[in-house]
Protein backbone atom coordinates (compact mmCIF):
# COMPACT_ATOMS: atom_id res chain seq x y z
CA UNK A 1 38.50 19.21 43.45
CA UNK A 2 39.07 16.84 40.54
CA UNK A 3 42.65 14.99 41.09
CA UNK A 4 43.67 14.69 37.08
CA UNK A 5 43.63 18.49 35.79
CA UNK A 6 45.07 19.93 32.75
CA UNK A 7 47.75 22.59 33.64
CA UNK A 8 46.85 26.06 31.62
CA UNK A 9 47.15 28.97 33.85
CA UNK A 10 49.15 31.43 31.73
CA UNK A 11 50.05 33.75 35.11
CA UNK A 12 49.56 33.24 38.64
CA UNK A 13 45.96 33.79 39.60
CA UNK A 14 43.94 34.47 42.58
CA UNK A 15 40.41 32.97 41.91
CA UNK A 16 37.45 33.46 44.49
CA UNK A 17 33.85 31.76 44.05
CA UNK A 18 30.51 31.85 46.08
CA UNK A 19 30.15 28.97 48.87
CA UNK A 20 26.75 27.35 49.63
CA UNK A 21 26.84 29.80 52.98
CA UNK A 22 26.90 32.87 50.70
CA UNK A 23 23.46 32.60 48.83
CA UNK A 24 20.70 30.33 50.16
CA UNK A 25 18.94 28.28 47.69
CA UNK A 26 15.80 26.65 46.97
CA UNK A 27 16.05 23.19 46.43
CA UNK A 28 14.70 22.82 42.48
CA UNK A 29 17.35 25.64 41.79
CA UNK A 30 19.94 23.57 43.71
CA UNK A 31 18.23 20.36 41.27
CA UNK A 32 19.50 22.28 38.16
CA UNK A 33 22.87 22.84 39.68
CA UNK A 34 23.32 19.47 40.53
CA UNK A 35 22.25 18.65 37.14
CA UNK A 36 24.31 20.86 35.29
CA UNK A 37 27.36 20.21 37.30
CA UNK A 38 26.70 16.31 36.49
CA UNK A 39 26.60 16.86 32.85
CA UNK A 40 30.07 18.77 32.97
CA UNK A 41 31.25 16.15 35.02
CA UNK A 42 30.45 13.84 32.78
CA UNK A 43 31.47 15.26 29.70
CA UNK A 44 35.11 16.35 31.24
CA UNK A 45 35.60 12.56 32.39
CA UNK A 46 34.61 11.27 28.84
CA UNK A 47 35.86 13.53 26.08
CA UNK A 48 39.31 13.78 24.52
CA UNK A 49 39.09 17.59 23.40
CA UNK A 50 41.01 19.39 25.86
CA UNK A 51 38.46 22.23 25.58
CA UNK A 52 35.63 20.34 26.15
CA UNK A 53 37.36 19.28 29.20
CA UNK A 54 35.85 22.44 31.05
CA UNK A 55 36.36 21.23 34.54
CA UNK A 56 40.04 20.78 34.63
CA UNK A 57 41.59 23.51 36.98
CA UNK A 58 42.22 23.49 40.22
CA UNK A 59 40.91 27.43 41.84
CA UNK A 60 40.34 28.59 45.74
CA UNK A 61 37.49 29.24 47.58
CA UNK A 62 36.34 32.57 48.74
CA UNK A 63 33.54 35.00 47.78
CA UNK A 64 32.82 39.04 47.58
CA UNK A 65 29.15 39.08 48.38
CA UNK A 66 29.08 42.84 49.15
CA UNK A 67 29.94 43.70 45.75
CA UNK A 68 27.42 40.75 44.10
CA UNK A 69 30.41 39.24 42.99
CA UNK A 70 29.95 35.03 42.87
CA UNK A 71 33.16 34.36 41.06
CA UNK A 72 36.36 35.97 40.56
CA UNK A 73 39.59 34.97 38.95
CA UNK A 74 42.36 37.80 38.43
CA UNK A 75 45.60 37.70 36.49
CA UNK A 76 48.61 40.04 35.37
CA UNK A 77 46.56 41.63 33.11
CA UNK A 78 43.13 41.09 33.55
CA UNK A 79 40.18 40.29 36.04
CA UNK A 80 36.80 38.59 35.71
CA UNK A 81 33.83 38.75 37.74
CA UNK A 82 31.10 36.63 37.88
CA UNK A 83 28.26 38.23 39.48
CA UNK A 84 25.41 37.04 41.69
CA UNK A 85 23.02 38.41 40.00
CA UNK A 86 23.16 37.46 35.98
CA UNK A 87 21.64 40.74 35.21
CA UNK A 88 25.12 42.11 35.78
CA UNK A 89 26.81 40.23 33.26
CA UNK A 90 30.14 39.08 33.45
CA UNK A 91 32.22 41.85 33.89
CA UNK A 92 36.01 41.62 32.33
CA UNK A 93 38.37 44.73 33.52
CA UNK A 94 41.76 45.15 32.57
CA UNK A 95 43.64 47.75 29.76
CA UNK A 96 40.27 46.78 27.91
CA UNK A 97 37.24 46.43 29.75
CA UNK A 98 34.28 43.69 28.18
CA UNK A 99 31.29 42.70 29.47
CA UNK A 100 29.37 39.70 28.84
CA UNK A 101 25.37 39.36 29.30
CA UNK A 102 23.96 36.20 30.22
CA UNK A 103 21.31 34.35 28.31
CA UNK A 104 17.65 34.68 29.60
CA UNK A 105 18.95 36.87 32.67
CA UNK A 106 15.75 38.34 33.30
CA UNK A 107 14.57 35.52 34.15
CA UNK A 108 17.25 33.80 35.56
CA UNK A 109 18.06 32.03 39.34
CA UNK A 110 20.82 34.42 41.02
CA UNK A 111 23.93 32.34 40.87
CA UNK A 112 23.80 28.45 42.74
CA UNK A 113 26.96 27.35 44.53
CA UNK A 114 28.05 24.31 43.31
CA UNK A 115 30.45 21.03 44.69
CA UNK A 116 32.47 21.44 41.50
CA UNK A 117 34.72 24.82 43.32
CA UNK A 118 34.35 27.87 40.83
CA UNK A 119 31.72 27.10 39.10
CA UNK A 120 28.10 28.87 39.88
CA UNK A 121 24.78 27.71 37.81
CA UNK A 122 22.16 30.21 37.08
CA UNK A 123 18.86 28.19 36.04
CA UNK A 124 17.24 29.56 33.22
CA UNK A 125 14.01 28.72 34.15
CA UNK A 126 13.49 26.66 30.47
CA UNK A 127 15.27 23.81 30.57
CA UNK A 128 18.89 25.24 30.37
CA UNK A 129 21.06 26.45 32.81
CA UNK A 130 24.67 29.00 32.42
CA UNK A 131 27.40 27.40 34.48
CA UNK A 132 30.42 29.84 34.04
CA UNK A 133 33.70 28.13 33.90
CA UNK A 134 36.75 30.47 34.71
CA UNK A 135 40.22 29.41 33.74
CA UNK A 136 43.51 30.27 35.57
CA UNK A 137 44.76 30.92 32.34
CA UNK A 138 42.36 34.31 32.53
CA UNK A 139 39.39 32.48 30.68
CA UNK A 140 35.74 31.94 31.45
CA UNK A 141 34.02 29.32 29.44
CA UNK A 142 30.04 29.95 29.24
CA UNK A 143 29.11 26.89 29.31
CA UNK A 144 24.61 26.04 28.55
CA UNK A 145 23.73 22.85 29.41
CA UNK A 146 20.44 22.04 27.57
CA UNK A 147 18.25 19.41 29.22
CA UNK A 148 15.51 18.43 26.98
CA UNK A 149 14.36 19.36 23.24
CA UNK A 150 11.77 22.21 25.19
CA UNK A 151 14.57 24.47 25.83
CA UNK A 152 15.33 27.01 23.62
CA UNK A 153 18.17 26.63 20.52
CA UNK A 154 18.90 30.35 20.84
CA UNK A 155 21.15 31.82 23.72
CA UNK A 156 21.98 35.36 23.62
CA UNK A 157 24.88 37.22 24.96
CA UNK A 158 25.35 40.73 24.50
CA UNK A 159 28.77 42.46 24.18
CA UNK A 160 29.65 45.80 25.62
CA UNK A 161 33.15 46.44 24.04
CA UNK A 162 35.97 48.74 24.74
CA UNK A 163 35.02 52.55 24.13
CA UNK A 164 35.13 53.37 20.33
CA UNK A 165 36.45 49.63 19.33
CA UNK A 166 34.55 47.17 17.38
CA UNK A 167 33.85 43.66 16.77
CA UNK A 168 33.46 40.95 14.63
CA UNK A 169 32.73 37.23 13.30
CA UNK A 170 35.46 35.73 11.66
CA UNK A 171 35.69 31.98 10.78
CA UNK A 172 33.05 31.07 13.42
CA UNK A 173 35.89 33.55 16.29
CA UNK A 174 34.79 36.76 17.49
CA UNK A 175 37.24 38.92 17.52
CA UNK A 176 37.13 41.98 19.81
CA UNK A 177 39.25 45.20 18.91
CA UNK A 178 39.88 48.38 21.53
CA UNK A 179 39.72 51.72 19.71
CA UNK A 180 43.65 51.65 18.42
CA UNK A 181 42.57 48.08 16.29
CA UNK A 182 44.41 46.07 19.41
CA UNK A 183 43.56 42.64 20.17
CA UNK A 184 40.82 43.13 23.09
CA UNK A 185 39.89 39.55 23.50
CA UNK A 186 37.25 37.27 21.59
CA UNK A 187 35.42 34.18 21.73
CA UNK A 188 36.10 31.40 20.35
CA UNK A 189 34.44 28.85 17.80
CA UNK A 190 31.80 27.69 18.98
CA UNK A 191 30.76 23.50 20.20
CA UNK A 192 28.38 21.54 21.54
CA UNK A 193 28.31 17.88 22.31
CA UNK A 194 25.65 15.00 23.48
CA UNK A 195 25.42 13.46 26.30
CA UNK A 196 26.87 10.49 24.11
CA UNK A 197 29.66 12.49 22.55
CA UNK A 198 28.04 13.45 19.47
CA UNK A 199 28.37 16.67 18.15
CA UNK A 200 25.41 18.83 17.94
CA UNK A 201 25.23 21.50 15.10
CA UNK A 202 26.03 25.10 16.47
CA UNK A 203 26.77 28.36 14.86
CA UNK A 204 27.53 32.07 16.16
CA UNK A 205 25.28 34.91 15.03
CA UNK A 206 26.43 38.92 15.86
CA UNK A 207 24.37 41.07 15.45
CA UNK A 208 23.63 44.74 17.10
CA UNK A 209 26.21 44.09 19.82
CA UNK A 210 24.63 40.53 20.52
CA UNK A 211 26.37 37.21 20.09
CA UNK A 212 23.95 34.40 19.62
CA UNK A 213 24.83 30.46 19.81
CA UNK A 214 22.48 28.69 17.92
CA UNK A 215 22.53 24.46 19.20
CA UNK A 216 20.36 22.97 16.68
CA UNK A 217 19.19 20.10 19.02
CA UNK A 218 16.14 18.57 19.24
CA UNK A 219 14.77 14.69 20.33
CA UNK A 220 17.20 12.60 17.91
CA UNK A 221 20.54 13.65 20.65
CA UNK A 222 20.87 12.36 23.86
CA UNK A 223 20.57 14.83 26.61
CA UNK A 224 21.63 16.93 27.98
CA UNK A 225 23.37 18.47 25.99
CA UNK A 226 26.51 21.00 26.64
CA UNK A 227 27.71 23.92 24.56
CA UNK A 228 29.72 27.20 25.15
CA UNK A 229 30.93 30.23 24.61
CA UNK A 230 34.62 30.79 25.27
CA UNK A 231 36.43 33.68 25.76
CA UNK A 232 39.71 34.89 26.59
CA UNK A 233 42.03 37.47 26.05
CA UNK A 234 45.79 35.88 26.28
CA UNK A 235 46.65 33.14 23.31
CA UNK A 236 49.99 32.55 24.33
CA UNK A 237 51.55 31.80 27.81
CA UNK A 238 54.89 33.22 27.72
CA UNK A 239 57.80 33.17 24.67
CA UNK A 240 61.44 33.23 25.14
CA UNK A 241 64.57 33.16 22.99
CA UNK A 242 67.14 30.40 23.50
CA UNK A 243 70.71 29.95 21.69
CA UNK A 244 72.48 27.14 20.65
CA UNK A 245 75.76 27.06 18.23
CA UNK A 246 73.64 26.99 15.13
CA UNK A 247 71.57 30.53 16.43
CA UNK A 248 68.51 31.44 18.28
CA UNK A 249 65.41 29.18 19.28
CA UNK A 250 62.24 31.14 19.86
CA UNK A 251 60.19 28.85 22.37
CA UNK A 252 56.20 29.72 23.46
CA UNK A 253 53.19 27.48 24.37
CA UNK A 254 49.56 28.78 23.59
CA UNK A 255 47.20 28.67 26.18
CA UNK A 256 44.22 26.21 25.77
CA UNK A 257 41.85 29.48 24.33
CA UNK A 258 44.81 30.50 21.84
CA UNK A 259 44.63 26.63 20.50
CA UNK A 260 40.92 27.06 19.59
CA UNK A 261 41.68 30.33 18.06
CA UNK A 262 44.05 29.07 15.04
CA UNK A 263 41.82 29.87 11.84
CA UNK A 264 44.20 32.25 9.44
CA UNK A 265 42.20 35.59 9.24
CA UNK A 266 43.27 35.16 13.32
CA UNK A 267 47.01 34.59 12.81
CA UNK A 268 48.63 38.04 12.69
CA UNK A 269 46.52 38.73 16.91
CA UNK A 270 49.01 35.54 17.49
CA UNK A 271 52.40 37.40 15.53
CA UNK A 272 51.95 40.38 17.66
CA UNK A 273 51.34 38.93 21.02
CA UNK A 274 54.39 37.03 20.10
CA UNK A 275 56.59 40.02 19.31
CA UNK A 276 55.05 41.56 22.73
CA UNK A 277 55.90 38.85 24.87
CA UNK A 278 59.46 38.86 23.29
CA UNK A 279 60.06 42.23 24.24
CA UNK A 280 62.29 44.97 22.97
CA UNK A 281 65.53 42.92 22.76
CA UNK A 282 63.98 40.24 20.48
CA UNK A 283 60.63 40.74 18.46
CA UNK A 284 62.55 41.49 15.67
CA UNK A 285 64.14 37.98 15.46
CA UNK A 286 60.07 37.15 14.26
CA UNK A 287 60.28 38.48 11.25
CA UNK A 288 64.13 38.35 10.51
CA UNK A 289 65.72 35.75 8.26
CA UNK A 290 62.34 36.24 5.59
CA UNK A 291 60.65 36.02 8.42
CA UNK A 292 61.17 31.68 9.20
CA UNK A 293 60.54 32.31 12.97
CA UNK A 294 57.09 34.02 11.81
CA UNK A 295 56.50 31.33 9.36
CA UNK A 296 57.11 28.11 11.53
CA UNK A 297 55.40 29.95 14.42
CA UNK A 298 52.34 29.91 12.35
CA UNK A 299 52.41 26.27 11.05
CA UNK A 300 52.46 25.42 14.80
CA UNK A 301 49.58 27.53 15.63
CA UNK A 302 47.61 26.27 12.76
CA UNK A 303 48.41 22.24 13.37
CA UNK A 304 48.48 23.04 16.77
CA UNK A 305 46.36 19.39 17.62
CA UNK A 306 49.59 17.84 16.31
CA UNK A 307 51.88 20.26 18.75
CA UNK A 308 50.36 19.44 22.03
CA UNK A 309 52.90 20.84 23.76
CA UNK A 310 55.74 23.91 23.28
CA UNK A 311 56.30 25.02 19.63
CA UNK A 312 60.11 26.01 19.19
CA UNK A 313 60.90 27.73 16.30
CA UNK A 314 64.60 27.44 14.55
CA UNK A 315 66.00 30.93 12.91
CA UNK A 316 68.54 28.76 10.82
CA UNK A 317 65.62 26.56 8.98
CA UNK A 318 64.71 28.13 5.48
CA UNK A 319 61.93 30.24 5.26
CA UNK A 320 58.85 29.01 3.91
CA UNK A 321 55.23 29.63 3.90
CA UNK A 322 53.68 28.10 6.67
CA UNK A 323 50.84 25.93 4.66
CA UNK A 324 53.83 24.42 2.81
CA UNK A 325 55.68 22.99 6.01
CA UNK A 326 52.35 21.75 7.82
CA UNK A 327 53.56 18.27 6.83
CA UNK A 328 54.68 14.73 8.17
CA UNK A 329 58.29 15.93 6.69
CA UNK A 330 58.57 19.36 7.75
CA UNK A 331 56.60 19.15 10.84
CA UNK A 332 56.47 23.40 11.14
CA UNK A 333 60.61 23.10 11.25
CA UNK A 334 61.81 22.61 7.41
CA UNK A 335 64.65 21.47 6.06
């Protein structure tokens, strides 16, 4: 495993993957996985957006073959599956169950064991490959690496959400609701990057229970190139309350997902996991005071590239809105 990592994991997980002795490969399948590990590799050595740095997290080895299962990572909350075959889809069970489809599964390689541990490639068959990514954190990035301007600019994944919920785009996020309007989980805005480190035009389309990245490549980028899908569930890893003689501190980091989910038609998913993680003794202290805990919480989570690590929030600061403190002065605590 690599030896520099970024530290995410927002509970103590168990994580199982397929080993080369679980599936036997052919050796132009193995090729693409080789490839496609290469050009994560690559791109996780090189760039300086943490969530382009996809291969940073340490996981176990181990495998459920019996149940087609390639790749497994579970959580307090939640566990993902990635199967063997990519017909199955990646299945996500916890108090909301989601699964995932894989692009071009049809016609896709069963999963490929890889050196990289974790990580399985299914080859597409068109010049892209799907190399999963899970996260300790309780995160899979689905991660297409495209290898030349013949493979496709359209990869589809369809949804199956919670019974009776619903979904939807939302500043380039989907959001995904259970059937009480809950925060089920989403996927966030979507990237993709060069083999050079230039960024490659992408979109999301939903549509009929089908999210589509669209990677406008062609011949003028250097390949191949990488995009993904990422989704998770948890945007925070834990909150607690600390006092001081001038009153109460509220103190939470965001998991690497919650950072890339920070637009403002997303912020009140990150007010109530707040309040939840609180618990009953102190979620009101979010909205107390005109609600400066709330308001400072928010600035962080917006300028969140400028808060790399724990955002404390300050119940004696005034309140303000949080656009007017996301400043060089104020820095999300005003004066």
């Amino acid at each position: 495993m690599r030896s520099v990592r970024l530290s995410i994991g927002a509970a103590a997980a168990g994580i199982f993957l397929l080993t080369s002795s679980t599936v036997s490969a052919q050796a132009t399948e193995l090729s693409v996985a080789d490839e496609a590990i290469q050009a994560l590799q690559d791109l996780t050595s090189s760039t300086t957006d943490p969530s382009q740095a996809v291969l940073y997290e340490s996981v176990t080895s181990g495998a459920d073959e019996e149940a087609g299962v390639a790749a497994s990572i579970s959580t307090t909350s939640l566990t993902i599956d990635v199967p063997i075959d990519p017909t199955d889809g990646i299945q996500i069970t916890g108090d909301s169950d989601v699964t995932i489809g894989l692009p071009f599964a049809d016609q896709a390689s069963s999963a490929q064991p890889t050196e990289e541990e974790g990580v399985v490639v299914y080859d597409n068959g068109n010049g892209s490959a799907t190399a999963p990514v899970l996260k300790e954190e309780g995160a899979v990035q689905i991660t297409t690496v495209i290898n030349s301007s013949a493979a496709p600019q359209r990869y589809d994944y369809p949804i199956e959400i919670p019974e009776d919920g619903s979904a939807y785009l939302t500043d380039e996020a989907l959001i995904i609701l259970d059937a009480q309007g809950d925060f089920a989980g989403g996927i966030a805005p979507p990237w993709a990057t060069d083999a050079e480190g230039a960024p490659v035009p992408t979109h999301f389309e939903y549509a009929n229970g089908t999210l589509t990245q669209v990677v406008l490549h062609d011949d003028s980028y250097a390949y191949p190139v990488v995009a993904d899908p990422y989704h998770g569930k948890d945007l925070l890893k834990y909150a607690n309350v600390k006092f001081v003689s001038k009153g109460a501190i509220v103190n939470t980091t965001p998991t690497a997902y919650g950072r890339k989910m920070a637009a403002p038609t997303i912020h009140s998913y990150h007010v109530k996991e707040l309040k939840q993680r609180l618990g009953p003794n102190h979620y009101h202290r979010v909205d107390n005071k005109q609600g400066t805990i709330r308001e400072q919480f928010l600035c962080h989570v917006f300028g969140n590239a400028f808060e790399p690590g724990e955002y404390n929030m300050e119940d004696w600061r005034p309140s303000k809105h949080w656009a007017l403190q996301l400043n060089l002065i104020d820095r999300c605590n005003p004066n």
